[in-house]
Protein backbone atom coordinates (compact mmCIF):
# COMPACT_ATOMS: atom_id res chain seq x y z
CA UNK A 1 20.19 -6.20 -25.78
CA UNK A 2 17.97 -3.21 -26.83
CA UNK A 3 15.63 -3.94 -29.98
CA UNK A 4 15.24 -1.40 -32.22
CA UNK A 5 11.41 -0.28 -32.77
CA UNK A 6 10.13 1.06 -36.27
CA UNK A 7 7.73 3.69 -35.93
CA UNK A 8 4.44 1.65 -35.76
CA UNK A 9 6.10 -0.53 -32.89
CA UNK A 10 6.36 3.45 -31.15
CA UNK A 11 3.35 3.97 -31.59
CA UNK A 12 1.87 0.74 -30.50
CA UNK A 13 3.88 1.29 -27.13
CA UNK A 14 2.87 4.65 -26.64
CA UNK A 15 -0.98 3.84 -27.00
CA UNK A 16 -0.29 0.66 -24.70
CA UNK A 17 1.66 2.87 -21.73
CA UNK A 18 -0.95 5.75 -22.28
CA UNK A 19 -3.67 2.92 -21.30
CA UNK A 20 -2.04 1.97 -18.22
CA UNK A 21 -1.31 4.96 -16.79
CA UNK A 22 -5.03 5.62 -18.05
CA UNK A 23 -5.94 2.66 -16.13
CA UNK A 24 -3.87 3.19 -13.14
CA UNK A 25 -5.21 6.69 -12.75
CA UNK A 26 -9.00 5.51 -12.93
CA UNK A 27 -8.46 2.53 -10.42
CA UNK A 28 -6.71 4.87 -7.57
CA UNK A 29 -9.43 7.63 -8.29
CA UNK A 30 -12.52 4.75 -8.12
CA UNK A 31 -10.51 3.79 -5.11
CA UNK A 32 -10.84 6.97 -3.41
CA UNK A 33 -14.45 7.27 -4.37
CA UNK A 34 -15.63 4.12 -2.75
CA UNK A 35 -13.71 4.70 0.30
CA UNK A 36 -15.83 8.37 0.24
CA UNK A 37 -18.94 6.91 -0.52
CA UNK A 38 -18.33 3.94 2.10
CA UNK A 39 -17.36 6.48 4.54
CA UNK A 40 -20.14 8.82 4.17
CA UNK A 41 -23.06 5.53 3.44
CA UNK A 42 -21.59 4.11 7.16
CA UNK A 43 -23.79 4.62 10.12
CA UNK A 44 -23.19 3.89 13.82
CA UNK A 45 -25.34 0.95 13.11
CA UNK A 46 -24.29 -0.66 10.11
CA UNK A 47 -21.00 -0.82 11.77
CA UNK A 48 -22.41 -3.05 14.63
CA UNK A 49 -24.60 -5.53 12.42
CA UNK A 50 -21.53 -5.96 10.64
CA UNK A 51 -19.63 -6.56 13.51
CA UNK A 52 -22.22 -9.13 15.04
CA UNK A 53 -22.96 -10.68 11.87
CA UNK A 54 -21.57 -14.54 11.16
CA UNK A 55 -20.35 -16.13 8.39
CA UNK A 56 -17.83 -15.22 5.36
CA UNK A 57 -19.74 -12.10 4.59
CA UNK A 58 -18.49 -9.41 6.49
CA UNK A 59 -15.07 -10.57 6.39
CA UNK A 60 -15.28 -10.47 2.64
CA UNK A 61 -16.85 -7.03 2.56
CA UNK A 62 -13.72 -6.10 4.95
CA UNK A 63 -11.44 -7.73 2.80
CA UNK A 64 -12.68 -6.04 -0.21
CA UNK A 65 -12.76 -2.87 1.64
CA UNK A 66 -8.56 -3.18 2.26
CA UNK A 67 -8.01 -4.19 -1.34
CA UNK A 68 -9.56 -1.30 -2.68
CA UNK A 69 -7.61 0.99 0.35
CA UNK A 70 -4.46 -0.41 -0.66
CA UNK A 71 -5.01 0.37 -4.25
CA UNK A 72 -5.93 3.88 -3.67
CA UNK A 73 -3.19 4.66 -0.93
CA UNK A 74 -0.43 2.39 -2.43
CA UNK A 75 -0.29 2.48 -6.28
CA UNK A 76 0.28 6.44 -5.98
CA UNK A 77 3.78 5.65 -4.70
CA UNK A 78 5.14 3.17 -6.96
CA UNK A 79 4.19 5.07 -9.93
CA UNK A 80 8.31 6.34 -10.31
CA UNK A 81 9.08 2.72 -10.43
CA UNK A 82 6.55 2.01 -12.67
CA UNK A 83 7.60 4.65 -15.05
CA UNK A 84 11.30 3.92 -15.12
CA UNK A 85 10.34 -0.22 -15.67
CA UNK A 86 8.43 0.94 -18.61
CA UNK A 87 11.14 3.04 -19.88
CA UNK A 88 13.89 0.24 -19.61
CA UNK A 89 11.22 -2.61 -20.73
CA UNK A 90 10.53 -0.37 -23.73
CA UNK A 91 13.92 -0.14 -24.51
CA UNK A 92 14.66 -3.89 -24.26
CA UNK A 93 11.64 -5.38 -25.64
CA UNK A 94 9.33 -2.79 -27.72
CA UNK A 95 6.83 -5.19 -28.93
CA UNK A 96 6.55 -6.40 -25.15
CA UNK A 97 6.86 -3.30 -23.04
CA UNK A 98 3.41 -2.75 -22.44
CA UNK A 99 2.16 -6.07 -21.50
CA UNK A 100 5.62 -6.24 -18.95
CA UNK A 101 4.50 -3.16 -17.37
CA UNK A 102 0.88 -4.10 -16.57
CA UNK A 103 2.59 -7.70 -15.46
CA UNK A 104 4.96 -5.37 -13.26
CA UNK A 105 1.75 -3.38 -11.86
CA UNK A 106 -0.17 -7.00 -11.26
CA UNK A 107 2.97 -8.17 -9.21
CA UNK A 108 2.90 -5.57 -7.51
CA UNK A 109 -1.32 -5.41 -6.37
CA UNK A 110 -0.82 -8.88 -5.61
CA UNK A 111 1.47 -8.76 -3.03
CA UNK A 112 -0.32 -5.93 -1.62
CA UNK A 113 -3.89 -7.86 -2.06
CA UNK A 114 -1.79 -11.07 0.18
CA UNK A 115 -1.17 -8.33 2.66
CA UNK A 116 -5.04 -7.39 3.08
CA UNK A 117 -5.95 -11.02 4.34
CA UNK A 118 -4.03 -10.77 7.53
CA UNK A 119 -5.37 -7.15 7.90
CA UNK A 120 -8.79 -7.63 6.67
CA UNK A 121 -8.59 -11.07 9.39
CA UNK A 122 -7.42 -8.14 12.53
CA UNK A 123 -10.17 -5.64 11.45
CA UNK A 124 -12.76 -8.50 11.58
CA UNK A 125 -11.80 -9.99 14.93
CA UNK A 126 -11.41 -6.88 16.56
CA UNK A 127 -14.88 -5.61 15.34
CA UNK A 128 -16.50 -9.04 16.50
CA UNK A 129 -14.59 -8.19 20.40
CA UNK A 130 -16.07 -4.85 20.08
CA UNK A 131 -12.60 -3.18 20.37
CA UNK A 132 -13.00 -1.49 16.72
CA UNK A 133 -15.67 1.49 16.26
CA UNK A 134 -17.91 1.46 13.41
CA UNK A 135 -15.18 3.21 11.14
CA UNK A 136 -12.39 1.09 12.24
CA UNK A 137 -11.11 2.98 15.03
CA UNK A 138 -9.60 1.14 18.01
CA UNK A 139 -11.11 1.68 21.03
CA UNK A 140 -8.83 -0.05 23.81
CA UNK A 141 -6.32 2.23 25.08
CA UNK A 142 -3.87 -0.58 25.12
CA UNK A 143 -4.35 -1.56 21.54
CA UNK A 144 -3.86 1.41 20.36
CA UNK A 145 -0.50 2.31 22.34
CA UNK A 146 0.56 -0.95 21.36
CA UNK A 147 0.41 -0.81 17.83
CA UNK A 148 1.94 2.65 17.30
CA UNK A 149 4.69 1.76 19.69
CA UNK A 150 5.45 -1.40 17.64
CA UNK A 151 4.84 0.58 14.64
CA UNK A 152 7.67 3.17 15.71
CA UNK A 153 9.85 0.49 16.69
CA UNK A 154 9.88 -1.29 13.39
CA UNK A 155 10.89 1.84 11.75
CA UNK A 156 14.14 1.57 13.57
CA UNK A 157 14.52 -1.95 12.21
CA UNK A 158 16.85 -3.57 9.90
CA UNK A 159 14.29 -5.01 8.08
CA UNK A 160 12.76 -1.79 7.76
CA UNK A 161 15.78 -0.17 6.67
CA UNK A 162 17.27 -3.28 3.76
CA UNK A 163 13.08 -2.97 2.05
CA UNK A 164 12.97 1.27 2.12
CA UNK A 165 16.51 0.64 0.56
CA UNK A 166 15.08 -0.99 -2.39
CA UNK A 167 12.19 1.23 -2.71
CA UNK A 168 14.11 4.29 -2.55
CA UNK A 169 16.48 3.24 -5.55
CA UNK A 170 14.18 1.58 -7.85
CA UNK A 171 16.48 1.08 -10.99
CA UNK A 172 19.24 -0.65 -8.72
CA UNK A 173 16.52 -3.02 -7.56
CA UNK A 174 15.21 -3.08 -11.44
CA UNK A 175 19.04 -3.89 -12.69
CA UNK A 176 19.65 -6.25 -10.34
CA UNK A 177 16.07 -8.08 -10.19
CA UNK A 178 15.41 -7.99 -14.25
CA UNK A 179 13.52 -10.68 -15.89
CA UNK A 180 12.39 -11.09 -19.20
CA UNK A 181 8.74 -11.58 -20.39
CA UNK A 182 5.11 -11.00 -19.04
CA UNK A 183 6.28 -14.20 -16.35
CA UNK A 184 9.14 -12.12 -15.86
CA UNK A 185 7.81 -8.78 -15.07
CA UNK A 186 4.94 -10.35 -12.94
CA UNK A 187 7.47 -12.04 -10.70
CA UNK A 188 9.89 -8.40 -10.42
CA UNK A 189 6.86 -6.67 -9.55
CA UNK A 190 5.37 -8.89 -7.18
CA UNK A 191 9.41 -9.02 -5.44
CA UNK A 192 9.26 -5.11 -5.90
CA UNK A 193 5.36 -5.56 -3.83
CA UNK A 194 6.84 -7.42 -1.21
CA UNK A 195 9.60 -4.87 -0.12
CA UNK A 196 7.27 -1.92 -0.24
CA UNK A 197 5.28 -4.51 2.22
CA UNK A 198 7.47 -5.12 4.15
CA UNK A 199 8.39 -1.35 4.57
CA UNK A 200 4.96 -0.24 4.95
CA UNK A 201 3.38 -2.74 7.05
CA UNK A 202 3.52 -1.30 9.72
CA UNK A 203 2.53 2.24 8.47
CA UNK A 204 -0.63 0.28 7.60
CA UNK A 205 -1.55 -1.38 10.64
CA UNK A 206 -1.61 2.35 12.74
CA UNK A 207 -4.87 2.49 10.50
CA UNK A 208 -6.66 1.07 13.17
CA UNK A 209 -5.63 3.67 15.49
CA UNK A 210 -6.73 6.51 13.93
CA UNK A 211 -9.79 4.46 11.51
CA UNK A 212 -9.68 2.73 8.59
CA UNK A 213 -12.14 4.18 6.85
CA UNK A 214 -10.49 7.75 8.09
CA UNK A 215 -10.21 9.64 4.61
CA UNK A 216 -7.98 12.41 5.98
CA UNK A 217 -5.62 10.04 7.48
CA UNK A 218 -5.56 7.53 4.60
CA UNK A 219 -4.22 10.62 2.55
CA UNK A 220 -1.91 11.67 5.59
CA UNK A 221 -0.61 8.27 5.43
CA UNK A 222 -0.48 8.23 1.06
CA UNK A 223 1.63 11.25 1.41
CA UNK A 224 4.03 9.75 3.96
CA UNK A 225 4.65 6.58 2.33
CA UNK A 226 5.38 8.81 -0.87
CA UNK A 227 7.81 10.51 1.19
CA UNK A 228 9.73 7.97 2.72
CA UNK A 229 10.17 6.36 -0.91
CA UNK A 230 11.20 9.71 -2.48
CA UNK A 231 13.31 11.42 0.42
CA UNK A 232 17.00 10.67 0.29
CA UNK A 233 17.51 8.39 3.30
CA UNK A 234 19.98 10.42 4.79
CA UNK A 235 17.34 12.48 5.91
CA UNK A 236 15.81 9.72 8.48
CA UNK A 237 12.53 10.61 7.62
CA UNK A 238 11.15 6.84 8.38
CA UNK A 239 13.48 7.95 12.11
CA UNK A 240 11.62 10.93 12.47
CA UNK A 241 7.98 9.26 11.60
CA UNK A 242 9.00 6.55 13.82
CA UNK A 243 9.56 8.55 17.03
CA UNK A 244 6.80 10.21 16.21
CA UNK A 245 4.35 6.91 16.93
CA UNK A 246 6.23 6.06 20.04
CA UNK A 247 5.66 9.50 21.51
CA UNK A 248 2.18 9.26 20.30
CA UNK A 249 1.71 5.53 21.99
CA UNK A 250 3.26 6.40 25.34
CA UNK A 251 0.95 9.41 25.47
CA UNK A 252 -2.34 7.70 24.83
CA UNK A 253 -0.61 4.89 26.91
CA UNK A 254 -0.58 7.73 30.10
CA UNK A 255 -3.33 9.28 29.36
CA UNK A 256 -4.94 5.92 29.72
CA UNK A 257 -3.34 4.89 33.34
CA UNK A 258 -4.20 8.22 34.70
């Protein structure tokens, strides 16, 4: 049941939402600018001590390195859902509403944080074989055809299709996946994380084709998960992207046996 909210209660939300989306904007943009200044600070050679080196160190720094990616490729595209949980939290519990949405966002960043161990776990064992360049770049033939073939497969897959579902219709999912309170909102966000997961995975992993320190294709790739979350799904845009990376893996895949 909605709760009325006097006028202070208004107010109170309206500074609270202003800060998160305040917040929200400055973590994507210091996102972007330590990927940039990562990017440009990264020499041939730092990429090979780090590669070399032992101990938890470098796969920390690479871990840290995804988390902050993540954040600056993947809160962009759930801002919609963000916006339209705010809207019904604010509705439903006034005094609340803010804390729920920054619960909702912290769901969310968590599930995409889980996903950065098993990434930031590939990028360090494939720097330590050698088969990553210094900016993250595969450079086995093989590996690379492999992963964007896989990567066009999946978007052909059911479970590709039942996540982008969710994603695409974000108060359905909402309706159906409500829960009240900051426990609540934490747990609808992090479910909401998980779909968007397991829909983008993939997407994700092609980062190590093309580099994953790559700023031009980390926006390439922002854009296109954007897309396939906003584009009405008759369109088959997640189709289209998909036979795009098997074309693009059986060429490098021929190019390579020739």
């Amino acid at each position: 049941m909605a709760i009325p909210a006097t006028r202070s209660v208004r107010a109170s939300l309206r500074t609270g939402l202003a800060a998160i989306w305040i917040g929200v904007a400055a973590l994507v943009a210091l996102g972007w600018l330590y990927m940039a200044r990562m990017n440009a600070g990264m020499s041939a050679t730092d990429g090979m001590a780090m590669a070399a080196a032992s101990g938890l160190g470098p796969l920390l720094a690479t871990f840290i390195m995804w988390v902050v990616m993540m954040v600056a490729m993947m809160l962009p595209s759930v801002v919609p859902t963000v916006s339209l949980f705010a809207s019904l939290a604010s509705r439903r519990s006034p005094l609340a509403a803010a804390r729920m949405t920054a619960m909702f966002l912290t769901g969310y960043a968590l599930a995409w944080i889980a996903y950065c161990v098993p990434a930031a776990l590939a990028q360090w064992g494939l720097s330590r074989a050698a088969l990553l360049s210094p900016t993250g770049r595969s450079t086995s033939t093989v590996i690379s055809a492999a992963i964007l073939v896989a990567a066009g497969l999946f978007q052909f897959s059911a479970l590709k299709g039942a996540c982008a579902a969710k994603c695409r219709s974000p108060l359905a999912f909402l309706m159906h996946e409500w829960r009240d309170g900051a426990a609540g909102a934490l747990a609808v966000g992090a479910r909401n994380g998980t779909h968007c997961v397991g829909c983008c995975w993939a997407l994700m992993a092609v980062l190590f084709v093309v580099g994953t320190m790559n700023l031009l294709w980390m926006a390439l790739f922002t854009l296109l998960v954007c897309a396939e979350k906003g584009l009405p799904a008759r369109w088959h845009f997640d189709r289209i992207v998909g036979t795009g990376f098997i074309a693009w893996g059986v060429a490098i895949a021929a190019g390579g046996a020739m």
